[in-house]
C-alpha atoms as a PDB file:
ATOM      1  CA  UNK A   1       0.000   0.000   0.000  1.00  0.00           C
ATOM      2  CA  UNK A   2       0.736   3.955  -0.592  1.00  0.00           C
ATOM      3  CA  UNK A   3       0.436   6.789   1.280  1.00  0.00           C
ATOM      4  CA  UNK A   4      -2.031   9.374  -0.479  1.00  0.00           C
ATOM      5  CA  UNK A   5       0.841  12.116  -0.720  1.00  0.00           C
ATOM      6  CA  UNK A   6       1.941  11.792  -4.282  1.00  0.00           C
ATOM      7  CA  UNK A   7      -1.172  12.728  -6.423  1.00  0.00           C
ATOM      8  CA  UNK A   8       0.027  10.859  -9.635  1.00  0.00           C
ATOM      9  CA  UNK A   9      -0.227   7.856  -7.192  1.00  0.00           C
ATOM     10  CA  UNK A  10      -3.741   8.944  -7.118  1.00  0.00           C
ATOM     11  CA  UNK A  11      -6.263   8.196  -9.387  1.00  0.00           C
ATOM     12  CA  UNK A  12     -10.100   8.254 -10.062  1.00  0.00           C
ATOM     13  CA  UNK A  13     -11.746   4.876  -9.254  1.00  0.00           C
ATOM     14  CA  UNK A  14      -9.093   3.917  -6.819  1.00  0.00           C
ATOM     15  CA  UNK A  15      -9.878   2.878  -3.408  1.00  0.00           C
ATOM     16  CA  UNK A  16      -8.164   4.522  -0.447  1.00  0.00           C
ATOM     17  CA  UNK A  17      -8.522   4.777   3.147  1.00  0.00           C
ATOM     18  CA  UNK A  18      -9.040   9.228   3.826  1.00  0.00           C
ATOM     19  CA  UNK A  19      -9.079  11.000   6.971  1.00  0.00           C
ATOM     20  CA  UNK A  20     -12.445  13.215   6.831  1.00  0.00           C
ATOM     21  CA  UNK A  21     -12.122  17.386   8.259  1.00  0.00           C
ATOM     22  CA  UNK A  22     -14.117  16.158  11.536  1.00  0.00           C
ATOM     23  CA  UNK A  23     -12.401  13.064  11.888  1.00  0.00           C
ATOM     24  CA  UNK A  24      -8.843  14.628  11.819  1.00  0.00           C
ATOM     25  CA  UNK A  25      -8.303  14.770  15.791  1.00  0.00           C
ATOM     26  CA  UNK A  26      -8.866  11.424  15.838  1.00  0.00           C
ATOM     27  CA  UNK A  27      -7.438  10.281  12.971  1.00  0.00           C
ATOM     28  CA  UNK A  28     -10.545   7.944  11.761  1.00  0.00           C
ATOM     29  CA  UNK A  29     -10.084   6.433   8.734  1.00  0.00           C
ATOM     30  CA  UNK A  30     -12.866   6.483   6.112  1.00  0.00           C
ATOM     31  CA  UNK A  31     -12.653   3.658   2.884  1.00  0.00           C
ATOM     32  CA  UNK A  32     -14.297   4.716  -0.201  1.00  0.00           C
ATOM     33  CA  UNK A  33     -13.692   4.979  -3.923  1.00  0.00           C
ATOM     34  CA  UNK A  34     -11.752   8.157  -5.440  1.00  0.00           C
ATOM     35  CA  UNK A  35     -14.959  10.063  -7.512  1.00  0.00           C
ATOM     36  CA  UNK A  36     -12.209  13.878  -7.909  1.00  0.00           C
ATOM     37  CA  UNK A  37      -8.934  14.549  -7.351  1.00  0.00           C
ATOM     38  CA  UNK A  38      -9.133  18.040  -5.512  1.00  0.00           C
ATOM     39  CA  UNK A  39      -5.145  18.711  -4.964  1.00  0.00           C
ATOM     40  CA  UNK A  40      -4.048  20.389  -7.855  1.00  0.00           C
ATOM     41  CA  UNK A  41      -0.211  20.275  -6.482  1.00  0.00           C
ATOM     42  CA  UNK A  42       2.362  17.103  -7.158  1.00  0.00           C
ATOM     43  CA  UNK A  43       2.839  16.821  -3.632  1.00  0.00           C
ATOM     44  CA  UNK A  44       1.024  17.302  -0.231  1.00  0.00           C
ATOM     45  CA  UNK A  45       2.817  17.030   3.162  1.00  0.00           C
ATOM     46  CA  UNK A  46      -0.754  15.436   4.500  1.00  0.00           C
ATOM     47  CA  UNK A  47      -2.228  13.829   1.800  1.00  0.00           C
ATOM     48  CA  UNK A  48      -3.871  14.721  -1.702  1.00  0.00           C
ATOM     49  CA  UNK A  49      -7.406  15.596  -0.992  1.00  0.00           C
ATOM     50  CA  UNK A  50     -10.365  13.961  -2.979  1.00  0.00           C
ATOM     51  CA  UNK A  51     -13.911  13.491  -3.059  1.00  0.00           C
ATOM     52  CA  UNK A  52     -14.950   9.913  -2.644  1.00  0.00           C
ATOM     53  CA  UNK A  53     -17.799   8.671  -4.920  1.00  0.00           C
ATOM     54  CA  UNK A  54     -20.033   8.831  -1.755  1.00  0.00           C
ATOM     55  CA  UNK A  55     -19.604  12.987  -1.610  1.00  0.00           C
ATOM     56  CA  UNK A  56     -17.238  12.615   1.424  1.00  0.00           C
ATOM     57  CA  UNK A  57     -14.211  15.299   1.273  1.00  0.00           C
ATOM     58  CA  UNK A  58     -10.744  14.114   2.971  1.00  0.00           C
ATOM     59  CA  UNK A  59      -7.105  13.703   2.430  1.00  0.00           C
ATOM     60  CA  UNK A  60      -5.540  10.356   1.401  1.00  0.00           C
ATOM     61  CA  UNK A  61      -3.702   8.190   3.771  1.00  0.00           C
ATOM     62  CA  UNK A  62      -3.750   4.871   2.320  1.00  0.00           C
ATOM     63  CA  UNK A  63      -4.278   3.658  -1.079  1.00  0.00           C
ATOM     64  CA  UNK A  64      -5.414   0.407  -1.462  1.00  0.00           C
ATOM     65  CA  UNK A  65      -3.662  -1.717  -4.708  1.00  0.00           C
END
C-alpha cells in the first residue's frame, strides 16, 4: 500500500482509506472509492485531498492496490 501524498499515485476509481475534516483529531479512517482529485499540487505534506464517490471530502492516507 501507498500513502495518499503523491497525487500521480492517485487516481479516479481507486480505493483509499481518507481521513475526513471532523475526523482529523482522531485520525478515523474512512474507505471509499476516489470520484475527484481536488489537490491540484504534485505533492502534499498530508495527503492529496479527494472526493470519494459517496460525496465525502478528505485527504488520502492509504491507497489500497
Amino acid at each position: 500500500m501507498k500513502d495518499g501524498r503523491n497525487r500521480a499515485d492517485v487516481r479516479p476509481g481507486a480505493k483509499v482509506a481518507i481521513v475526513l475534516k471532523a475526523d482529523q483529531g482522531t485520525g478515523r479512517l474512512t474507505e471509499g472509492i476516489v470520484r475527484d482529485l481536488l489537490t491540484n499540487s504534485v505533492t502534499h505534506p498530508h495527503g492529496i485531498k479527494v472526493r470519494l464517490e459517496t460525496g465525502e471530502v478528505g485527504r488520502v492516507k492509504l491507497i489500497h492496490e
